[in-house]
PDB file of N, CA and C in Angstrom:
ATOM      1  N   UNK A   1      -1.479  -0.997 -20.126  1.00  0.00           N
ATOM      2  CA  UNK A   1      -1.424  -1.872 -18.964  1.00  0.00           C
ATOM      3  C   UNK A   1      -1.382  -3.313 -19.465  1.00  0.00           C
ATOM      4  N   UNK A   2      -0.639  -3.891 -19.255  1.00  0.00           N
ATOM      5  CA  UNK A   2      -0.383  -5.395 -19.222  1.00  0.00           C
ATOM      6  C   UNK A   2      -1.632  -6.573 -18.681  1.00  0.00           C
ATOM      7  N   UNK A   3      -1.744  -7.353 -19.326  1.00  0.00           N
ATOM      8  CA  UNK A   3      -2.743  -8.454 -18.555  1.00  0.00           C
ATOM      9  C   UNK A   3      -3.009  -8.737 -17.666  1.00  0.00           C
ATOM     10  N   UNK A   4      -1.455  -8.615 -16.233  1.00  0.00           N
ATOM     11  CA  UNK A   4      -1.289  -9.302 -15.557  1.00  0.00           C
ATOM     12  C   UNK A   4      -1.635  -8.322 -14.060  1.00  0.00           C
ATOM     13  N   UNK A   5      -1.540  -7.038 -14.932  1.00  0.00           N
ATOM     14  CA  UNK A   5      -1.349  -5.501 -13.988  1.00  0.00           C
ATOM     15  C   UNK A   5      -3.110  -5.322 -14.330  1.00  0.00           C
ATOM     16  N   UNK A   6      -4.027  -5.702 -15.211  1.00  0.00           N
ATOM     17  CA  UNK A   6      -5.264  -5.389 -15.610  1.00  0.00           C
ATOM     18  C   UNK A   6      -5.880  -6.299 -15.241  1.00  0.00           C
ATOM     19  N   UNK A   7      -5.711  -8.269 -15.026  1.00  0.00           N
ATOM     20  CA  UNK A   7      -5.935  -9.198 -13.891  1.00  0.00           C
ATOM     21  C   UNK A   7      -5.928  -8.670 -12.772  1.00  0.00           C
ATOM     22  N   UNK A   8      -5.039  -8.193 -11.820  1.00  0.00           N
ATOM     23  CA  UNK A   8      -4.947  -7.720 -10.687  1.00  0.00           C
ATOM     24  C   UNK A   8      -6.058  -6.732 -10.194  1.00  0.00           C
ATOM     25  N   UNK A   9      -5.818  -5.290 -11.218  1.00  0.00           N
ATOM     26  CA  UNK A   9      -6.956  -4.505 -10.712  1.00  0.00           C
ATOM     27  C   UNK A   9      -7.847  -4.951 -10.876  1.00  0.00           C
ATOM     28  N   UNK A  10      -8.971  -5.713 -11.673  1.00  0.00           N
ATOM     29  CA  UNK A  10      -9.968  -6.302 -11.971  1.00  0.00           C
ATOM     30  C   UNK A  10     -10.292  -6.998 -10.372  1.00  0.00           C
ATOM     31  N   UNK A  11      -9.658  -7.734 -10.008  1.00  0.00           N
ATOM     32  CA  UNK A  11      -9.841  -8.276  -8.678  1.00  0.00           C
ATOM     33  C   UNK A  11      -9.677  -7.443  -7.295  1.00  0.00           C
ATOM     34  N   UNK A  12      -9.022  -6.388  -7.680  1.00  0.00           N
ATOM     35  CA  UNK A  12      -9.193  -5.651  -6.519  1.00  0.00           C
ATOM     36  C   UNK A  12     -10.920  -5.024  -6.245  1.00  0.00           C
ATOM     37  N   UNK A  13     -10.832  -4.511  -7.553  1.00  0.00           N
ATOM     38  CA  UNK A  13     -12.434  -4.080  -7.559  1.00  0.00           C
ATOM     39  C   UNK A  13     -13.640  -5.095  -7.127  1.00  0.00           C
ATOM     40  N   UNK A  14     -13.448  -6.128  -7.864  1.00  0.00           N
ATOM     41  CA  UNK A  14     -14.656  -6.734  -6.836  1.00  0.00           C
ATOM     42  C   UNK A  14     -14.230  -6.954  -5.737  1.00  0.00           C
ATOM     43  N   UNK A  15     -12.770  -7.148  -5.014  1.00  0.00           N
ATOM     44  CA  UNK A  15     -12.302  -7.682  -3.538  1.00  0.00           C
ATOM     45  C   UNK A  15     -13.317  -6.644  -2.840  1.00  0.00           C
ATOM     46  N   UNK A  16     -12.998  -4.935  -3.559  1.00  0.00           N
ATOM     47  CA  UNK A  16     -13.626  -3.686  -2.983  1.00  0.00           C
ATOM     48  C   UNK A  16     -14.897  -3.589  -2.579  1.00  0.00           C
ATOM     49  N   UNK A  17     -15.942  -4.211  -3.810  1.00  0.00           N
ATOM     50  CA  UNK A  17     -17.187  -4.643  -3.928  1.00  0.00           C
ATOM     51  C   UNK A  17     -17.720  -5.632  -2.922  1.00  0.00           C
ATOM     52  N   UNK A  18     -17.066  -7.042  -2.568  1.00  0.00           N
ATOM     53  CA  UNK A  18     -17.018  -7.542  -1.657  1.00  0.00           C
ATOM     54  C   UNK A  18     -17.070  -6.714  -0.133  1.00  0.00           C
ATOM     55  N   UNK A  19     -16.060  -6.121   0.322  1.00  0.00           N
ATOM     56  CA  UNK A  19     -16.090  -5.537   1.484  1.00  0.00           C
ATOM     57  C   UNK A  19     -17.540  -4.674   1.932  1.00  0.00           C
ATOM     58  N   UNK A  20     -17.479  -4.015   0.435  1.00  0.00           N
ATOM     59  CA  UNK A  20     -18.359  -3.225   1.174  1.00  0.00           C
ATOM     60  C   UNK A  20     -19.682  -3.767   1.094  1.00  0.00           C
ATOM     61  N   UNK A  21     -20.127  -4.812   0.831  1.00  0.00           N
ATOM     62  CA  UNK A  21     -21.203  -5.854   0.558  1.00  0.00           C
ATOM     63  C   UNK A  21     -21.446  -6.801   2.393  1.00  0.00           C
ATOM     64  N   UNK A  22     -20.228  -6.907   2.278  1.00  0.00           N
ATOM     65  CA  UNK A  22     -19.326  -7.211   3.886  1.00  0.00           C
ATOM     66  C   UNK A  22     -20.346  -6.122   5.005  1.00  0.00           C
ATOM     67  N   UNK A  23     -19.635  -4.931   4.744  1.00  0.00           N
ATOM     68  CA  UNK A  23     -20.229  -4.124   5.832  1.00  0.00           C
ATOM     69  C   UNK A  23     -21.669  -3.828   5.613  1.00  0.00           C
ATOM     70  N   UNK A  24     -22.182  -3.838   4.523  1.00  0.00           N
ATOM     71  CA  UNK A  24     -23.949  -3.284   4.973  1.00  0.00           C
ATOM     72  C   UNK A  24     -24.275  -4.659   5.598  1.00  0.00           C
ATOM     73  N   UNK A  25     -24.336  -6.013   4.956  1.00  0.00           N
ATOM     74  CA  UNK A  25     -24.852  -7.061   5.422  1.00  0.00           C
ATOM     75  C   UNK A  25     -24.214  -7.431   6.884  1.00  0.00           C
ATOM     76  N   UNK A  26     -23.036  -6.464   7.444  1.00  0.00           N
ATOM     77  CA  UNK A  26     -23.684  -6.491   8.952  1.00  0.00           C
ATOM     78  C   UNK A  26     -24.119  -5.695   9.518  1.00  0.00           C
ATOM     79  N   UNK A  27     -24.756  -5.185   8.872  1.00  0.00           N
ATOM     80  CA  UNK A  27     -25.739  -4.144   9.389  1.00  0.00           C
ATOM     81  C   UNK A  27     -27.751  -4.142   9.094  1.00  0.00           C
ATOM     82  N   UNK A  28     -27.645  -5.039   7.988  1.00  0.00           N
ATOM     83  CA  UNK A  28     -28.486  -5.827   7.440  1.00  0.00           C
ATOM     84  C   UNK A  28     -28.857  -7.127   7.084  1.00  0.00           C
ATOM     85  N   UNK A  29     -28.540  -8.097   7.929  1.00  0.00           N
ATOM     86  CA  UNK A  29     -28.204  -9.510   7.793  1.00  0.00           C
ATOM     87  C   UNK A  29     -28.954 -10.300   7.435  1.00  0.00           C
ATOM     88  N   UNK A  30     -30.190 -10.137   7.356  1.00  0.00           N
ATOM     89  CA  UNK A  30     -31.104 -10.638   6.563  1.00  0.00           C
ATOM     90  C   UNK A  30     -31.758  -9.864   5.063  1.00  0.00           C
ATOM     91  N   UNK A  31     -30.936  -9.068   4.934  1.00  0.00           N
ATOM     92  CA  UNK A  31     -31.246  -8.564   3.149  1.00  0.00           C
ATOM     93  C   UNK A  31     -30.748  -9.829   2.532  1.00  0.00           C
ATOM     94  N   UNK A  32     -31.826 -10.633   1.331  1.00  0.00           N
ATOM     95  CA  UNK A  32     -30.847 -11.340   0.803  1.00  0.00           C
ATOM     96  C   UNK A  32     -30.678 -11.217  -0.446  1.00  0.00           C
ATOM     97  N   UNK A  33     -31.207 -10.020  -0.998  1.00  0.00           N
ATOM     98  CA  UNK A  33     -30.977  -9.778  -2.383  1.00  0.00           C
ATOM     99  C   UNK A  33     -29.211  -9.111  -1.837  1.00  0.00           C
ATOM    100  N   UNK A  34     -28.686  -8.616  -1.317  1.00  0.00           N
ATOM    101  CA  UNK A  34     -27.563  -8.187  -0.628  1.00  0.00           C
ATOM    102  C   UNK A  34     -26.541  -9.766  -0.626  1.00  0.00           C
ATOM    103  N   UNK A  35     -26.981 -10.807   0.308  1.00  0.00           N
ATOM    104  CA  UNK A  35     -26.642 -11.847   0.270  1.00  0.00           C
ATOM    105  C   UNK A  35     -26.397 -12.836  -1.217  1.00  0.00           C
ATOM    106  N   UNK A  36     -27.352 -12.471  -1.742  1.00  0.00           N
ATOM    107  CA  UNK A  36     -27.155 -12.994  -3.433  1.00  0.00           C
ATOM    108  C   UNK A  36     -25.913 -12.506  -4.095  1.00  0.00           C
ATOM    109  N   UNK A  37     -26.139 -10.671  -3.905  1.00  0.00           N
ATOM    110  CA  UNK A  37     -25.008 -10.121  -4.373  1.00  0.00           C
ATOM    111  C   UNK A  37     -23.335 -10.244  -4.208  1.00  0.00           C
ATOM    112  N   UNK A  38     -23.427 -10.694  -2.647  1.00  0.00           N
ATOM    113  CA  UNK A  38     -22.527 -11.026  -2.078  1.00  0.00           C
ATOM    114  C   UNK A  38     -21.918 -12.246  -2.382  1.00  0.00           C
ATOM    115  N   UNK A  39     -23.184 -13.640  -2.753  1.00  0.00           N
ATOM    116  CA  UNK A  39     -22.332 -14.546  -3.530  1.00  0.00           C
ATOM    117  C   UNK A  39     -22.117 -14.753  -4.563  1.00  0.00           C
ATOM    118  N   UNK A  40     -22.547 -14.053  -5.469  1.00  0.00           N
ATOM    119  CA  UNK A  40     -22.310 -13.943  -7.047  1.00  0.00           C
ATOM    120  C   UNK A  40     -21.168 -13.489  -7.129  1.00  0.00           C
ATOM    121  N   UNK A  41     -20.889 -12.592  -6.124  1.00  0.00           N
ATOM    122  CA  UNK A  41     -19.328 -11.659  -6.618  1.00  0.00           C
ATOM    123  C   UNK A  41     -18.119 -12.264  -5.764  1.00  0.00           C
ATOM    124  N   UNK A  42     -18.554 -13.065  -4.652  1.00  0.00           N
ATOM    125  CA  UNK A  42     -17.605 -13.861  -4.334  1.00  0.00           C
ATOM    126  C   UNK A  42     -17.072 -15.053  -5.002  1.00  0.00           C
ATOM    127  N   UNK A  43     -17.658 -15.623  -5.989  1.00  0.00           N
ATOM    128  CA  UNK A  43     -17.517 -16.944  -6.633  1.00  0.00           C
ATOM    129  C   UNK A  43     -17.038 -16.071  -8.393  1.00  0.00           C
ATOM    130  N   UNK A  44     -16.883 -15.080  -8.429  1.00  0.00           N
ATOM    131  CA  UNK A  44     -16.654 -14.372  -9.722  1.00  0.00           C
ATOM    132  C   UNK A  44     -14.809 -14.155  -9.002  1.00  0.00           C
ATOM    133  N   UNK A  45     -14.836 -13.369  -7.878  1.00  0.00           N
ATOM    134  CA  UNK A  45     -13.295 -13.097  -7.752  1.00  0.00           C
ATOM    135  C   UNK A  45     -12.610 -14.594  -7.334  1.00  0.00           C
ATOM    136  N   UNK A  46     -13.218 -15.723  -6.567  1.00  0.00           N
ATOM    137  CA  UNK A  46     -12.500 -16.853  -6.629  1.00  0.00           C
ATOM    138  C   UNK A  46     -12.030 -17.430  -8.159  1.00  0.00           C
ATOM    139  N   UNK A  47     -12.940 -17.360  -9.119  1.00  0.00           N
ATOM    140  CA  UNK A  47     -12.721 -17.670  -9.993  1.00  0.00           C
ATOM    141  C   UNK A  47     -11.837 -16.609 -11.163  1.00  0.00           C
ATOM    142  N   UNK A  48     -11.973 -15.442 -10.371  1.00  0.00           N
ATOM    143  CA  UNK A  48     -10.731 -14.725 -11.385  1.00  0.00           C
ATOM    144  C   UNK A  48      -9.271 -14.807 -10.695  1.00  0.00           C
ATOM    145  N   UNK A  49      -9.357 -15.297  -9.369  1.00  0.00           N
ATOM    146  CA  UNK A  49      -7.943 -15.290  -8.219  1.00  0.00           C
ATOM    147  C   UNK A  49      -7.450 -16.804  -8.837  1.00  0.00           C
ATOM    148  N   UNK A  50      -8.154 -17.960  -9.507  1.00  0.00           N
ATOM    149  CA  UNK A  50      -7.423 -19.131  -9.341  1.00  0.00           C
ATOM    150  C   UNK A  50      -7.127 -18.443 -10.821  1.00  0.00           C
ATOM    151  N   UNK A  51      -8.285 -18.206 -11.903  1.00  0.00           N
ATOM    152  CA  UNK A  51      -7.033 -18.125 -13.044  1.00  0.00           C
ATOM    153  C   UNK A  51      -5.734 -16.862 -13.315  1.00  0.00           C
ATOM    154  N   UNK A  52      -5.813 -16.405 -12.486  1.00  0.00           N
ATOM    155  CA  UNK A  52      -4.503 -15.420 -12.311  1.00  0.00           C
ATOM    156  C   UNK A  52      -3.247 -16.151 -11.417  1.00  0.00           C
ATOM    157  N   UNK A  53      -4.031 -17.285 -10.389  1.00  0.00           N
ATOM    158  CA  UNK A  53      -2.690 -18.317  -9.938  1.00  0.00           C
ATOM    159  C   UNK A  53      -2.203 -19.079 -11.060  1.00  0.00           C
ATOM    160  N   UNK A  54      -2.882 -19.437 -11.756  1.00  0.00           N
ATOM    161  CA  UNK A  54      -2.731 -20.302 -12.530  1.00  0.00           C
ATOM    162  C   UNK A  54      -1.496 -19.688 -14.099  1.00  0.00           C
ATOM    163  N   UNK A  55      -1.968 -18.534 -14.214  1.00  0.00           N
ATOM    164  CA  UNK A  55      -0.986 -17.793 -15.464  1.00  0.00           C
ATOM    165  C   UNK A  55       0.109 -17.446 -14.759  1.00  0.00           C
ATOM    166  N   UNK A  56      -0.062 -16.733 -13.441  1.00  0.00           N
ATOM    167  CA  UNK A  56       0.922 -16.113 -12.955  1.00  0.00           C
ATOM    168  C   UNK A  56       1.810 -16.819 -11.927  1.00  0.00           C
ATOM    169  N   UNK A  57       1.096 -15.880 -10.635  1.00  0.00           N
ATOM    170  CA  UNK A  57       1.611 -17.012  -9.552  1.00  0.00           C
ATOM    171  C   UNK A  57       0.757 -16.561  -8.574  1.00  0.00           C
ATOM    172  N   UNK A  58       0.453 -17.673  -7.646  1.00  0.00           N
ATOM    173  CA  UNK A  58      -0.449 -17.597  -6.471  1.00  0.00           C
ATOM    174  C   UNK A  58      -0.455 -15.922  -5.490  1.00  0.00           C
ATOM    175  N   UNK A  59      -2.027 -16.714  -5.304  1.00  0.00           N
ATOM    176  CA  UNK A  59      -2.133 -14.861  -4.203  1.00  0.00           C
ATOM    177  C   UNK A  59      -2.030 -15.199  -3.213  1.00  0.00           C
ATOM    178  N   UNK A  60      -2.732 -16.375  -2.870  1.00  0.00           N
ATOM    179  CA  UNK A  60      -2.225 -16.402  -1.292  1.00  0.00           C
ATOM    180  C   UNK A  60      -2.170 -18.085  -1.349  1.00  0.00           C
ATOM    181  N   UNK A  61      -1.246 -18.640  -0.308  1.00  0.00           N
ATOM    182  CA  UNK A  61      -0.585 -19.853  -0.215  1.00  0.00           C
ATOM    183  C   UNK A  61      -1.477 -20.761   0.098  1.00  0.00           C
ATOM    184  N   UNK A  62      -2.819 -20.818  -0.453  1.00  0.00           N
ATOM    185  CA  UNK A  62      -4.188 -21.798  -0.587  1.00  0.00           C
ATOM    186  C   UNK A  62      -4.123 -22.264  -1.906  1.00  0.00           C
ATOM    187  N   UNK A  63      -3.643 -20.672  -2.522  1.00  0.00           N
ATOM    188  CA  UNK A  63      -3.536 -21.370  -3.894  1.00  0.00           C
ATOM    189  C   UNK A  63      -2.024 -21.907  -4.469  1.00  0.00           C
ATOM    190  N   UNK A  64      -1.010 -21.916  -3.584  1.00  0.00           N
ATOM    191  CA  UNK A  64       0.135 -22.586  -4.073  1.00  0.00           C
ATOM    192  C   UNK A  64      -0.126 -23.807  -4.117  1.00  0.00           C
ATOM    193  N   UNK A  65      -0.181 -24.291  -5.419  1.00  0.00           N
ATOM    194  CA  UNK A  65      -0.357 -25.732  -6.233  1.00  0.00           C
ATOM    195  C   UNK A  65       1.310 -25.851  -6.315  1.00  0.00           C
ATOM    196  N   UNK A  66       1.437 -27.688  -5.480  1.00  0.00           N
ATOM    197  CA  UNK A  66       2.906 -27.890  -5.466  1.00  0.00           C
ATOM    198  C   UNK A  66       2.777 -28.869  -6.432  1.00  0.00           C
ATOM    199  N   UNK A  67       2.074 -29.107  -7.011  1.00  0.00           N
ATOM    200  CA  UNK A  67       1.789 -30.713  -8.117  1.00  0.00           C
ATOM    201  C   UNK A  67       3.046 -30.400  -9.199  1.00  0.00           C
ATOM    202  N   UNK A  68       3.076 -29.195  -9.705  1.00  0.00           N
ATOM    203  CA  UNK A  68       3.715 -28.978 -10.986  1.00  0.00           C
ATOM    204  C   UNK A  68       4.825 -28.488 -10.388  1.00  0.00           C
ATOM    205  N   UNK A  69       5.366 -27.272  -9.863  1.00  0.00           N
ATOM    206  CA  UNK A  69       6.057 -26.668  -9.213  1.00  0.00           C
ATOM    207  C   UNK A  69       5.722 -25.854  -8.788  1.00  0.00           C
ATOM    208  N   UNK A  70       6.448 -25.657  -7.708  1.00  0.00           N
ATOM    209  CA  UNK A  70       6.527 -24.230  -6.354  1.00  0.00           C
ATOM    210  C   UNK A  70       6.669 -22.764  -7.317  1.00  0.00           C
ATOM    211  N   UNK A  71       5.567 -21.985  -7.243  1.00  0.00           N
ATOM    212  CA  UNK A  71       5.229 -20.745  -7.783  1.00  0.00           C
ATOM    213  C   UNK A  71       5.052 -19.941  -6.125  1.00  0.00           C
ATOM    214  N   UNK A  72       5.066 -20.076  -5.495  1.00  0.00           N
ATOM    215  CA  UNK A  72       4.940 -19.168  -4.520  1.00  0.00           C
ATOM    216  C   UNK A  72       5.990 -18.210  -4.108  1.00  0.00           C
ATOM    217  N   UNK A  73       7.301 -18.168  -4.122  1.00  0.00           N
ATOM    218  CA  UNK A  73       7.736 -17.345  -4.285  1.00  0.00           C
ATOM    219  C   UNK A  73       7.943 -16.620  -5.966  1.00  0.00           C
ATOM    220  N   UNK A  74       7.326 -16.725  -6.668  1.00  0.00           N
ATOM    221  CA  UNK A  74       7.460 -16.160  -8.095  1.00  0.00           C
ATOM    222  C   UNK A  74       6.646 -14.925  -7.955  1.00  0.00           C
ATOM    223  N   UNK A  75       6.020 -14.311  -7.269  1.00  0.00           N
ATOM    224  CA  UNK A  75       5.561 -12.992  -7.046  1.00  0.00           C
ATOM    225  C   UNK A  75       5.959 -11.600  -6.658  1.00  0.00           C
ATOM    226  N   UNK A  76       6.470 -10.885  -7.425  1.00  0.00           N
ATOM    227  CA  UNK A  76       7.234  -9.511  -6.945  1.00  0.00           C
ATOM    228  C   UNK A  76       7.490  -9.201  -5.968  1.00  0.00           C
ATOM    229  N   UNK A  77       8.138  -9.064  -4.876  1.00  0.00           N
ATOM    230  CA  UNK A  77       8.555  -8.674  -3.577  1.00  0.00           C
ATOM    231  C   UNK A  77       7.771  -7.258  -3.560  1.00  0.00           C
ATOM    232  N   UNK A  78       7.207  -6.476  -2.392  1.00  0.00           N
ATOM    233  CA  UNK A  78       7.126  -4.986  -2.273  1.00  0.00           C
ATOM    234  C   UNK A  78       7.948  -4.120  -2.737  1.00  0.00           C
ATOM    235  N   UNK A  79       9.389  -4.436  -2.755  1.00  0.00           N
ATOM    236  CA  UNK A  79      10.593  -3.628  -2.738  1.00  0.00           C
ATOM    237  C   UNK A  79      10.812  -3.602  -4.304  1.00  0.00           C
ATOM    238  N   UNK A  80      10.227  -4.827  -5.211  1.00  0.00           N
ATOM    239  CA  UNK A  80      10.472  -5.128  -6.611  1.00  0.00           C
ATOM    240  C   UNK A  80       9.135  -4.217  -7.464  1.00  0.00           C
ATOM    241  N   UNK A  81       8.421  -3.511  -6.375  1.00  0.00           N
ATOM    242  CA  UNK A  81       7.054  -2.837  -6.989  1.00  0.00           C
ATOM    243  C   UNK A  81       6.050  -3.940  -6.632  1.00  0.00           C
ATOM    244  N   UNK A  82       5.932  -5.007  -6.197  1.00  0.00           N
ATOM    245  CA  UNK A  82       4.341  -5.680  -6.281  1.00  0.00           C
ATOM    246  C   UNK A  82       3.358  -5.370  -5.123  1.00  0.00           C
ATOM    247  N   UNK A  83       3.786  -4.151  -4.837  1.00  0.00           N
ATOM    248  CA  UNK A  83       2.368  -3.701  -3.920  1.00  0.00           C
ATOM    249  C   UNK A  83       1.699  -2.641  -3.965  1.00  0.00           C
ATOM    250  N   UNK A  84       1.405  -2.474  -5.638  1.00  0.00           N
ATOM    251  CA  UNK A  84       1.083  -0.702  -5.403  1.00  0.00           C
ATOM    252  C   UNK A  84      -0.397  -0.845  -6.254  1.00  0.00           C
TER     253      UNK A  84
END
């Protein structure tokens, strides 16, 4: 697997981790060892989503940086494989 295909899953997994951190804490909204967890791993995938904009190309158009050049369309189309 490639860097860029092993970047990706890496972030899906905590995105995964996230969610489901998501759903107990509304069901538990004052756990905050839950809440801790929840921001430790949110500030871990922001910080693995900008340096994967940054090598690759943006995930979502918050992170299209126009300073240098337009990378936002530089991301595989569905039809080119980038959604699996």
């Amino acid at each position: 697997m490639d860097n860029e295909k092993q970047m990706l899953k890496d972030i899906s997994m905590i995105d995964f981790v996230l969610v489901d951190l998501m759903l107990y804490l509304d069901t538990h909204p004052y756990d905050r060892n839950a809440m801790e967890y929840y921001n430790h791993y949110n500030r871990i995938k922001n910080r693995m989503e900008k340096e994967f904009s940054m090598k690759y190309y943006p995930l979502n158009k918050n992170m299209a940086d126009s300073t240098k050049e337009w990378r936002w369309g530089m991301a595989p189309l569905p039809w080119e494989g980038g959604c699996r």
